[in-house]
Protein backbone atom coordinates (compact mmCIF):
# COMPACT_ATOMS: atom_id res chain seq x y z
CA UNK A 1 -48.39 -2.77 -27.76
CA UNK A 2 -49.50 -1.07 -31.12
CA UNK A 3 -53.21 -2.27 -30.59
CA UNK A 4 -53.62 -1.93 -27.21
CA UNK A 5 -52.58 1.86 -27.04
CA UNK A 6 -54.82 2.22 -30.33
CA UNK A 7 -57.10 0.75 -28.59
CA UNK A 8 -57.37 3.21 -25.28
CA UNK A 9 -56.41 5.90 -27.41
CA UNK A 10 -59.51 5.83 -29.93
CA UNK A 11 -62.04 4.99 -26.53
CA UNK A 12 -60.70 8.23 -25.09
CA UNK A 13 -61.22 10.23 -28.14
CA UNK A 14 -64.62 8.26 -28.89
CA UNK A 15 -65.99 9.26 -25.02
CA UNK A 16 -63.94 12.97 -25.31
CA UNK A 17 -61.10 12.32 -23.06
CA UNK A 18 -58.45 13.38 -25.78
CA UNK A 19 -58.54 15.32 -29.37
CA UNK A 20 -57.96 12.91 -32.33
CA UNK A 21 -54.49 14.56 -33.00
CA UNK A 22 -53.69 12.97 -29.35
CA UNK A 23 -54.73 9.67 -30.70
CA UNK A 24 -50.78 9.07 -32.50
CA UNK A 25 -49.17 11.58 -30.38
CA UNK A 26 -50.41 9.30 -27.08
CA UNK A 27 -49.46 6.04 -29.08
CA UNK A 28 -46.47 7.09 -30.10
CA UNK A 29 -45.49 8.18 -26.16
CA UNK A 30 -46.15 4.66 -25.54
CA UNK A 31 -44.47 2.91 -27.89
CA UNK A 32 -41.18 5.09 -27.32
CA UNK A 33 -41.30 3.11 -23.90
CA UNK A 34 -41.26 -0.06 -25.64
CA UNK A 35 -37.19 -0.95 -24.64
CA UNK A 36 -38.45 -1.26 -21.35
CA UNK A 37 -40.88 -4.23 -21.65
CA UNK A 38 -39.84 -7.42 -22.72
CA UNK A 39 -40.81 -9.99 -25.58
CA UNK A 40 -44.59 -11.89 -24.39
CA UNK A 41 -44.14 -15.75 -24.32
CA UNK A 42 -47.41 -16.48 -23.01
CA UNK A 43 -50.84 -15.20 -22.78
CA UNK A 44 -50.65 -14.14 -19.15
CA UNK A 45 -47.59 -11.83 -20.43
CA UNK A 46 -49.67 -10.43 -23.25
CA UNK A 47 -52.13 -9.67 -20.81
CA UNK A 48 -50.00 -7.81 -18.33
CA UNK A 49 -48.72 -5.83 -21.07
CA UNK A 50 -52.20 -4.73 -22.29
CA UNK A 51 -52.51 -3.37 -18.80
CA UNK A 52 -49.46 -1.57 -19.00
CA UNK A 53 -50.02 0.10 -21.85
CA UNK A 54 -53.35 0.95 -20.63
CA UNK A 55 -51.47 2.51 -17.27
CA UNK A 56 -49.23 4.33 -19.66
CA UNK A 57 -51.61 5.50 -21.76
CA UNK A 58 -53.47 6.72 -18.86
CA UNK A 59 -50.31 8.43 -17.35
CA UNK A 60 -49.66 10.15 -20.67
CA UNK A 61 -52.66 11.49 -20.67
CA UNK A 62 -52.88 12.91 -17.04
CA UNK A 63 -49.37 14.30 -17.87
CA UNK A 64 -50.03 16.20 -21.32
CA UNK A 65 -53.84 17.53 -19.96
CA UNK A 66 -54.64 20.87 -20.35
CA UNK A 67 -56.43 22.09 -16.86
């Protein structure tokens, strides 16, 4: 979970979608959520939960943007 919301979170800031202070403050959002996804066994799991991280990370975003 730690990579892939580093991961979205440094692209954003890279193509100007968030500051770099957002970069922890969006991980950290993240991993706060991380009691609701369970352990990956396999690499289909570890898959689904790069995508939702990326969802989350996305929804964070939407939800803390100034307009």
């Amino acid at each position: 979970m730690l990579n892939a919301a580093d991961e979205w979170a440094v692209d954003a800031f890279l193509t100007g979608r968030i500051g770099f202070t957002d970069i922890p403050r969006t991980i950290e959002a993240v991993l706060n959520q991380a009691d609701q996804v369970a352990v990956p066994t396999t690499v289909n799991d570890v898959l689904t939960l790069t995508n939702w991280v990326s969802q989350q990370c996305s929804q964070h975003h939407k939800q803390t943007a100034i307009i």
